[in-house]
N, C-alpha and C. Protein backbone atom coordinates (compact mmCIF):
# COMPACT_ATOMS: atom_id res chain seq x y z
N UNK A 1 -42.78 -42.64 27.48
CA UNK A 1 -41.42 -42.28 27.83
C UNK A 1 -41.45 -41.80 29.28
N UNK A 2 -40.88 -42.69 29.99
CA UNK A 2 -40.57 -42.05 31.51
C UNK A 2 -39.28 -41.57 31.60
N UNK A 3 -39.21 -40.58 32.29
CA UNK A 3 -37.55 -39.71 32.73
C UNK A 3 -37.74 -39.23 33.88
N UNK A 4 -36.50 -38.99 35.22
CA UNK A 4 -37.23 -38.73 36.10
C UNK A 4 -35.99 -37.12 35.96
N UNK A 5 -37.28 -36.07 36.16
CA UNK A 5 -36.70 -35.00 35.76
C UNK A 5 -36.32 -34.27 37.02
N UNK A 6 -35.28 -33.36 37.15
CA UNK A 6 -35.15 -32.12 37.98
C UNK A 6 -36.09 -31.44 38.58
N UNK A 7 -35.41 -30.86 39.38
CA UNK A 7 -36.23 -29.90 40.00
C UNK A 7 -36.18 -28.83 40.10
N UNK A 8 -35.78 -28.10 39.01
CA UNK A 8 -35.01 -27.22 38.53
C UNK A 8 -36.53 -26.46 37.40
N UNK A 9 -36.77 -25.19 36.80
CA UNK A 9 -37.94 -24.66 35.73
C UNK A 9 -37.22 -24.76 34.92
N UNK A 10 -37.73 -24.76 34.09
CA UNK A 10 -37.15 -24.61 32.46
C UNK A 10 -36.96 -25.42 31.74
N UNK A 11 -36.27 -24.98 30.50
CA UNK A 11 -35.54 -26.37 29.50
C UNK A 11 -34.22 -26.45 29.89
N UNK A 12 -33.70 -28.21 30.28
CA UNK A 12 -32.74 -28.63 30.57
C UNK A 12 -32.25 -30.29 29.47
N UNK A 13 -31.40 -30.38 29.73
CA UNK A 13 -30.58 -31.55 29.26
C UNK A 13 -31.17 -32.35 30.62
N UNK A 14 -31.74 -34.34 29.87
CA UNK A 14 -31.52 -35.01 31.15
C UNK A 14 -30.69 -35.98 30.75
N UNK A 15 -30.31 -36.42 29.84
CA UNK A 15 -29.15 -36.90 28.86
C UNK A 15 -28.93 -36.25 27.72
N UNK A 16 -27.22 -36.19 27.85
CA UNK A 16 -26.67 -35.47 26.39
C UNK A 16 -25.52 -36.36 25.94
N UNK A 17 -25.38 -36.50 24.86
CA UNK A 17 -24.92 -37.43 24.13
C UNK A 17 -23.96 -36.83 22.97
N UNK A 18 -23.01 -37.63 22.50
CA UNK A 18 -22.28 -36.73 21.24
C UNK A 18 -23.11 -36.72 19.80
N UNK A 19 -24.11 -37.45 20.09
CA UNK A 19 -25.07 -37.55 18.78
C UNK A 19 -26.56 -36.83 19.31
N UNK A 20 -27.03 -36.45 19.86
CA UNK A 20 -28.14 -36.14 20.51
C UNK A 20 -28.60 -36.29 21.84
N UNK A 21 -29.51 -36.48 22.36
CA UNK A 21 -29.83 -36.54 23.75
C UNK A 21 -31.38 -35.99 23.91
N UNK A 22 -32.01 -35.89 25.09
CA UNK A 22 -33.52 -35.66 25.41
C UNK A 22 -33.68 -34.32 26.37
N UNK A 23 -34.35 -33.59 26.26
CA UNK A 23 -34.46 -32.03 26.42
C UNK A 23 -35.99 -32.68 27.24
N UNK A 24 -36.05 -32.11 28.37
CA UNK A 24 -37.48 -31.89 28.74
C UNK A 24 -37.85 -30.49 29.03
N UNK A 25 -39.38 -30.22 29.34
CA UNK A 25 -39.21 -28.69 29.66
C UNK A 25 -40.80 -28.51 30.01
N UNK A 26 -41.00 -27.84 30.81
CA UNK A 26 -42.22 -27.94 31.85
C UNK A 26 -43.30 -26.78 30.90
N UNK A 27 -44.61 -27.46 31.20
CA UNK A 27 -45.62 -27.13 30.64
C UNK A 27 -47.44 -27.06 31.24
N UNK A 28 -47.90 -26.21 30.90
CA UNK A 28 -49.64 -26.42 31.76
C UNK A 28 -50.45 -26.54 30.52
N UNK A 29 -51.88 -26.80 31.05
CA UNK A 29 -52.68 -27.53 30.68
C UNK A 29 -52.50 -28.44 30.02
N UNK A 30 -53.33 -28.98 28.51
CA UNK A 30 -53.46 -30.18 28.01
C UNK A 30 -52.78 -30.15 26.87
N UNK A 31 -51.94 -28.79 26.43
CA UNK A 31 -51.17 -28.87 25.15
C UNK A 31 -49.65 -28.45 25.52
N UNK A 32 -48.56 -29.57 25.50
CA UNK A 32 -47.35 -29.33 25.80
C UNK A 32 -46.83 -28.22 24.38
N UNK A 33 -47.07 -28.69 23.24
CA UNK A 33 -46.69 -27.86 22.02
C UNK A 33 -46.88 -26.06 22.10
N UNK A 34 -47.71 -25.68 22.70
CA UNK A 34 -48.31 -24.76 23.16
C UNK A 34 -47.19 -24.49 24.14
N UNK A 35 -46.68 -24.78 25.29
CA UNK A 35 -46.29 -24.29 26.10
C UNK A 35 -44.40 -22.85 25.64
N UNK A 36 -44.61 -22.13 25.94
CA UNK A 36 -43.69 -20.68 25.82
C UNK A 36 -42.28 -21.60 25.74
N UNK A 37 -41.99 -23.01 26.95
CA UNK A 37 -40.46 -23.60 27.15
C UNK A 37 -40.24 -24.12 25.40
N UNK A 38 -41.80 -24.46 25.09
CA UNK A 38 -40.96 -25.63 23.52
C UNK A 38 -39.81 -24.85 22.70
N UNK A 39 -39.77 -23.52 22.70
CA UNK A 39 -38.83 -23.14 21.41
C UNK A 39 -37.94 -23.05 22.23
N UNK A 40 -37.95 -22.88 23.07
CA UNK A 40 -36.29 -22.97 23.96
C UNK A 40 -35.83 -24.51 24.07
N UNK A 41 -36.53 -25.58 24.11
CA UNK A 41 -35.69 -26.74 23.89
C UNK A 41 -35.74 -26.91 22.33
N UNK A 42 -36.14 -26.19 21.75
CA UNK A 42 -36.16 -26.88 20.33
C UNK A 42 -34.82 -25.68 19.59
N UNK A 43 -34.54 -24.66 20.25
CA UNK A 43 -33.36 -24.16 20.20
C UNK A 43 -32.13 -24.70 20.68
N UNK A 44 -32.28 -25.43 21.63
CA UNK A 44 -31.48 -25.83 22.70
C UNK A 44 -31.11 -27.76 21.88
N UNK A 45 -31.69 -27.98 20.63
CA UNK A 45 -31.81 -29.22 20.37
C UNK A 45 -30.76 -28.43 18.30
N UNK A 46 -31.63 -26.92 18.37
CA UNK A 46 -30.69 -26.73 17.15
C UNK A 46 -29.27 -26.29 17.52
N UNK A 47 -29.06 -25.80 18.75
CA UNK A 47 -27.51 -25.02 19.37
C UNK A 47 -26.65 -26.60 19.01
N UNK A 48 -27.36 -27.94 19.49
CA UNK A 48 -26.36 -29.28 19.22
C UNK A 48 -26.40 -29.70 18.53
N UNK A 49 -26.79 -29.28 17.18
CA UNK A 49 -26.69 -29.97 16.09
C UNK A 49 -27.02 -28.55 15.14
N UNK A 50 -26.35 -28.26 14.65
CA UNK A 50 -26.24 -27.23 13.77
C UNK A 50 -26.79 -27.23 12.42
N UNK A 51 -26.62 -28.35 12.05
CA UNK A 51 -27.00 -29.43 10.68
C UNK A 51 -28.34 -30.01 10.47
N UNK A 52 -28.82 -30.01 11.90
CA UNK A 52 -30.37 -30.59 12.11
C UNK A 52 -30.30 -31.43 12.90
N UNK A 53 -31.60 -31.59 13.32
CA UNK A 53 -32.20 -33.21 14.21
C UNK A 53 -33.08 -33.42 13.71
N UNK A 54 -33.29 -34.95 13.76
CA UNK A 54 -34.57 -35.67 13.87
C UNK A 54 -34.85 -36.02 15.25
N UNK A 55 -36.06 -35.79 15.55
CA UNK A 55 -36.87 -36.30 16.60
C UNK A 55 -37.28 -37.59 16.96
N UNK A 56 -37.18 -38.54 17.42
CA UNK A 56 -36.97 -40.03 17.90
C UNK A 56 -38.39 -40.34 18.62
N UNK A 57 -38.34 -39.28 19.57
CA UNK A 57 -39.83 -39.34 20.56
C UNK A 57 -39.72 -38.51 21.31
N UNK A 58 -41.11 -37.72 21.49
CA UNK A 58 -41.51 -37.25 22.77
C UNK A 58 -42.69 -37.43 23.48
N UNK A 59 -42.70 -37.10 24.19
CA UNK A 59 -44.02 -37.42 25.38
C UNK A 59 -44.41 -36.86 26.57
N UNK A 60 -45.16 -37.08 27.53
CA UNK A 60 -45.03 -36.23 28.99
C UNK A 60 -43.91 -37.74 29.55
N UNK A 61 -43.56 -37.00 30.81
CA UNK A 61 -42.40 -37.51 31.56
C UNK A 61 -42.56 -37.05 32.71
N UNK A 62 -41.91 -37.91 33.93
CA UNK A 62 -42.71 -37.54 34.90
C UNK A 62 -42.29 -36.41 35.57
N UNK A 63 -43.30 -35.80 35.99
CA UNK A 63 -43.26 -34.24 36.68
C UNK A 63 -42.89 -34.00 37.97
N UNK A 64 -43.25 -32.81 38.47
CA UNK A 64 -42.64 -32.90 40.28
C UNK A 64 -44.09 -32.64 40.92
N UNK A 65 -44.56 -33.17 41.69
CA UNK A 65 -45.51 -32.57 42.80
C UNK A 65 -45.13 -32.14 44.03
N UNK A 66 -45.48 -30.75 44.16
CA UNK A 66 -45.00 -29.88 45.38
C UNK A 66 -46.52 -30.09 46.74
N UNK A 67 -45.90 -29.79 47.68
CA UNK A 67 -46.87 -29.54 48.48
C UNK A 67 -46.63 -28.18 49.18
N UNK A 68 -48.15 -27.49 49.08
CA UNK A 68 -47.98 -25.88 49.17
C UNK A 68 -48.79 -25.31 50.32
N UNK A 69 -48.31 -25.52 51.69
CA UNK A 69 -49.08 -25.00 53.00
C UNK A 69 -49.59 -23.35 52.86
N UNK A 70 -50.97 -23.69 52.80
CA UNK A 70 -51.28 -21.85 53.21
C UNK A 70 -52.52 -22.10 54.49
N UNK A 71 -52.77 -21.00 54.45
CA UNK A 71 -53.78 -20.74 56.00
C UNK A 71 -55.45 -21.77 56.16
N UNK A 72 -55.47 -22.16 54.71
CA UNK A 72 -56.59 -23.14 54.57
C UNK A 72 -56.07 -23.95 54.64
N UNK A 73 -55.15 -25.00 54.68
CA UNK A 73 -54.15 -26.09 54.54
C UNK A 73 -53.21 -26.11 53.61
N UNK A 74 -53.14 -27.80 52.96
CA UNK A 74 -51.79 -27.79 52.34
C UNK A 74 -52.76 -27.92 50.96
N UNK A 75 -51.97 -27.82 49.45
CA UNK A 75 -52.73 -27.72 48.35
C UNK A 75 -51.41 -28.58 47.60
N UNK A 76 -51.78 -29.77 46.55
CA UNK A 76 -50.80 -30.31 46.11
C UNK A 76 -50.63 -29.60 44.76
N UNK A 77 -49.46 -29.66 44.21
CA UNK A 77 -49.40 -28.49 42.91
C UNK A 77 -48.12 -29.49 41.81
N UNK A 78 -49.20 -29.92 40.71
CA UNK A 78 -48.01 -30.87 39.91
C UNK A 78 -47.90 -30.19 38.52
N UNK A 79 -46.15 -30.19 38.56
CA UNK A 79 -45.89 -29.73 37.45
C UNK A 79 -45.40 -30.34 36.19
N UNK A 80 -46.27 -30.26 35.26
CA UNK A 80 -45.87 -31.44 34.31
C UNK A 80 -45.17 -31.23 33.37
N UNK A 81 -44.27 -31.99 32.91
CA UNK A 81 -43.10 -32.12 31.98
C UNK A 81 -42.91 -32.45 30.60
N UNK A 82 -42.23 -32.10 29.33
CA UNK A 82 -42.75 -32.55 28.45
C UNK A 82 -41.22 -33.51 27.78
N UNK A 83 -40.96 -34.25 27.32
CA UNK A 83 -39.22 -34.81 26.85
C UNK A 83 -39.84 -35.18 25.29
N UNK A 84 -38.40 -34.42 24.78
CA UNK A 84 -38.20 -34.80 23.25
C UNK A 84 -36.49 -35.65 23.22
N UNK A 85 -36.87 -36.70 22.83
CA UNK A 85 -35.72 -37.17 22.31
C UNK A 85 -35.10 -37.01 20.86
N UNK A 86 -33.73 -36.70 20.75
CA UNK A 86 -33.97 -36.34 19.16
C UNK A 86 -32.10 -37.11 19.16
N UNK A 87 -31.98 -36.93 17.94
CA UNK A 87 -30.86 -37.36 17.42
C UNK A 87 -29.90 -36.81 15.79
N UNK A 88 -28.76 -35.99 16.20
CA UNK A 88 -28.45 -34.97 15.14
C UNK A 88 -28.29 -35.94 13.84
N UNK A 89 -28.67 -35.07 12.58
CA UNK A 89 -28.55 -36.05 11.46
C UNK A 89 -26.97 -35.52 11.27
């Protein structure tokens, strides 16, 4: 699943839909499930559907890479993303 996400932290909407839509939400190391943002999009997935969702797909999606000048040079810094697509039953 590619999405090209914001540049914005947090959990956001990158499509919303009257039936569902895809929530991404930024995450480190090698376990997105793990990351502190998941219950905020997975709140943010029960606030639109009250009744429930099913989940369709998720995956990583692509992230932002910053470039970060300090007194040793520049250091590239990528932040990676995680998208759940879901759809209210």
């Amino acid at each position: 699943m590619v999405l090209l996400a914001g540049c914005s932290e947090g959990v956001k909407f990158v499509q919303e839909t009257e039936t569902g839509g895809v929530v991404v939400y930024p995450y480190k190391g090698d376990n997105p499930v793990l990351s502190s943002f998941r219950g905020d999009a997975l709140d943010l997935m029960q606030k639109k559907c009250p009744k429930g969702y099913t989940v369709l797909k998720e995956g990583q999606t692509t992230g932002l890479r910053r470039i970060h000048d300090n007194v040793g040079g520049s250091e590239a810094i990528e932040l990676k993303r995680w998208a759940i697509k879901f759809q209210c039953k």
